[in-house]
Protein backbone atom coordinates (compact mmCIF):
# COMPACT_ATOMS: atom_id res chain seq x y z
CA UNK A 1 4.90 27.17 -4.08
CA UNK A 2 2.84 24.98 -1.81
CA UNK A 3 4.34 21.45 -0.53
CA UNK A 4 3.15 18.77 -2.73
CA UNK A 5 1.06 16.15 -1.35
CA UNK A 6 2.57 12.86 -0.31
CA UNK A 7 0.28 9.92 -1.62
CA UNK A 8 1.01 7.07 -0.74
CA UNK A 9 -0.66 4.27 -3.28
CA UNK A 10 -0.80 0.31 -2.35
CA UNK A 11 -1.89 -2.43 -4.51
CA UNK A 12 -4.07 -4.78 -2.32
CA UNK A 13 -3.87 -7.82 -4.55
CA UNK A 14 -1.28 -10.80 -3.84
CA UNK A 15 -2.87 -13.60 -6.41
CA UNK A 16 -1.09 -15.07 -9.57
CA UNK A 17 -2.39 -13.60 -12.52
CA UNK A 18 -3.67 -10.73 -10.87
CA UNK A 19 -4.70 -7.66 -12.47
CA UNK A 20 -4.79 -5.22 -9.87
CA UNK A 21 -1.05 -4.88 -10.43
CA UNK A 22 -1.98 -3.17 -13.59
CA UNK A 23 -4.54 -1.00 -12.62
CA UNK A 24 -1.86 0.01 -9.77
CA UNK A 25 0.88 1.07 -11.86
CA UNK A 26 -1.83 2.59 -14.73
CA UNK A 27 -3.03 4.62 -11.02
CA UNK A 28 0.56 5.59 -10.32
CA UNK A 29 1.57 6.76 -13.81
CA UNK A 30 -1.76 9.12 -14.29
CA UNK A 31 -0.97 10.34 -10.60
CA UNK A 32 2.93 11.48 -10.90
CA UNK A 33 1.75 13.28 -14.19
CA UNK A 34 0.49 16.10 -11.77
CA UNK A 35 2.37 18.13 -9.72
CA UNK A 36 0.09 17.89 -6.94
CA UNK A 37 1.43 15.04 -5.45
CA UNK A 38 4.40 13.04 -4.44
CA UNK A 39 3.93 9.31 -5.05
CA UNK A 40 4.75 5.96 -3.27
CA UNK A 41 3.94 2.69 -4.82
CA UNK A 42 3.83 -0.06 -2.22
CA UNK A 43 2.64 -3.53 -3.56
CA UNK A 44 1.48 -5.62 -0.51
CA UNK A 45 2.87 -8.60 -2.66
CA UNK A 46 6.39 -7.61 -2.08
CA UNK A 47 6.04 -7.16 1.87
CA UNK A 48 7.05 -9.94 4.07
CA UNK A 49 4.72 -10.27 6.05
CA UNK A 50 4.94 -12.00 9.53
CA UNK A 51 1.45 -14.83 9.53
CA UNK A 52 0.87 -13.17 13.35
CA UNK A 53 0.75 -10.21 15.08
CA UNK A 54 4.78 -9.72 16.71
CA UNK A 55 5.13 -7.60 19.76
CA UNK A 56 8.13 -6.29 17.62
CA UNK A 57 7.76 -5.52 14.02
CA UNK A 58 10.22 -7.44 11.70
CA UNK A 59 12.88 -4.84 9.46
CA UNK A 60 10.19 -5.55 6.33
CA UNK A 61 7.29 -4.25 8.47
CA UNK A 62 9.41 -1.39 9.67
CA UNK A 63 9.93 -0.32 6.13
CA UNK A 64 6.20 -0.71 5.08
CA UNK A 65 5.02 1.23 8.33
CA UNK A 66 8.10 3.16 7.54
CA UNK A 67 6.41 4.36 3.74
CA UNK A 68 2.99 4.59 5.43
CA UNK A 69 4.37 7.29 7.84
CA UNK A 70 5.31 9.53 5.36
CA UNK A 71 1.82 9.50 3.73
CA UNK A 72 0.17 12.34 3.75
CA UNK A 73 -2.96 10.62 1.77
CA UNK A 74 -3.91 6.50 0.67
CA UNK A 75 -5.37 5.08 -2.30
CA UNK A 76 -5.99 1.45 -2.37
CA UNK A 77 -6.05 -0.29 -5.74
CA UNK A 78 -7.63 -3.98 -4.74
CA UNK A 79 -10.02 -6.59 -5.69
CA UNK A 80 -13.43 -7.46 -3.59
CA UNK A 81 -13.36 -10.43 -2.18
CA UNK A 82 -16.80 -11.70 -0.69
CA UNK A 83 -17.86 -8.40 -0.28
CA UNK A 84 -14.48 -7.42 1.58
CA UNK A 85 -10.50 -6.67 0.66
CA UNK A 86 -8.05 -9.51 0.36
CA UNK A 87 -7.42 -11.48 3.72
CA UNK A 88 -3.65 -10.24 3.03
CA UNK A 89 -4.29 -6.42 2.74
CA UNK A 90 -5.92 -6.41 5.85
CA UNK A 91 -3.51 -7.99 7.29
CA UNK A 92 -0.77 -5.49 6.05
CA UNK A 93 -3.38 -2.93 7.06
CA UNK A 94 -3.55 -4.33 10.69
CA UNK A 95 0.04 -4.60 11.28
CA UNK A 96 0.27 -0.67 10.74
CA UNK A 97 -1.01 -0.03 14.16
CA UNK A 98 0.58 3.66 15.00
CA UNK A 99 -0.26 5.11 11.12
């Protein structure tokens, strides 16, 4: 048997109300009924994120890089906003510097 895949799926949306939540955990639950891969669910919500760049990472970026690491794959569930992802994804995004 061949080592599953490690996906690694983040929802990109922070806003109240949101719907990409959904969509997310709809993702996740059609994903983990194959046995091709091995899921994470991160929500970017739930991550505290420092408002700069630190020259050291804080113990919640740690555990975000942490669950990025492991990824063997990504899927992003987000909104568009202006043509672009949420100001807040990237910014989890570019805080991952070394995965």
């Amino acid at each position: 048997m061949t080592e599953r895949l490690k996906l690694a799926a983040l929802i990109g949306s922070t806003r109240e109300r949101r719907y990409g939540d959904k969509v997310g955990h709809w993702f996740a639950q059609e994903a983990q009924r194959l046995d091709d891969f091995e899921l994470s669910l991160i929500d970017v919500a739930d991550i505290d994120l420092p408002s700069r760049h630190l020259a050291e990472p804080t113990p919640a970026m740690k555990a975000f890089t942490g669950k990025l690491a492991k990824a063997d794959a990504f899927v992003v569930v987000t909104p568009e906003y202006n043509h672009s992802m949420p100001g807040y994804l990237k910014h989890a995004i570019d805080q991952a510097t070394e995965e």
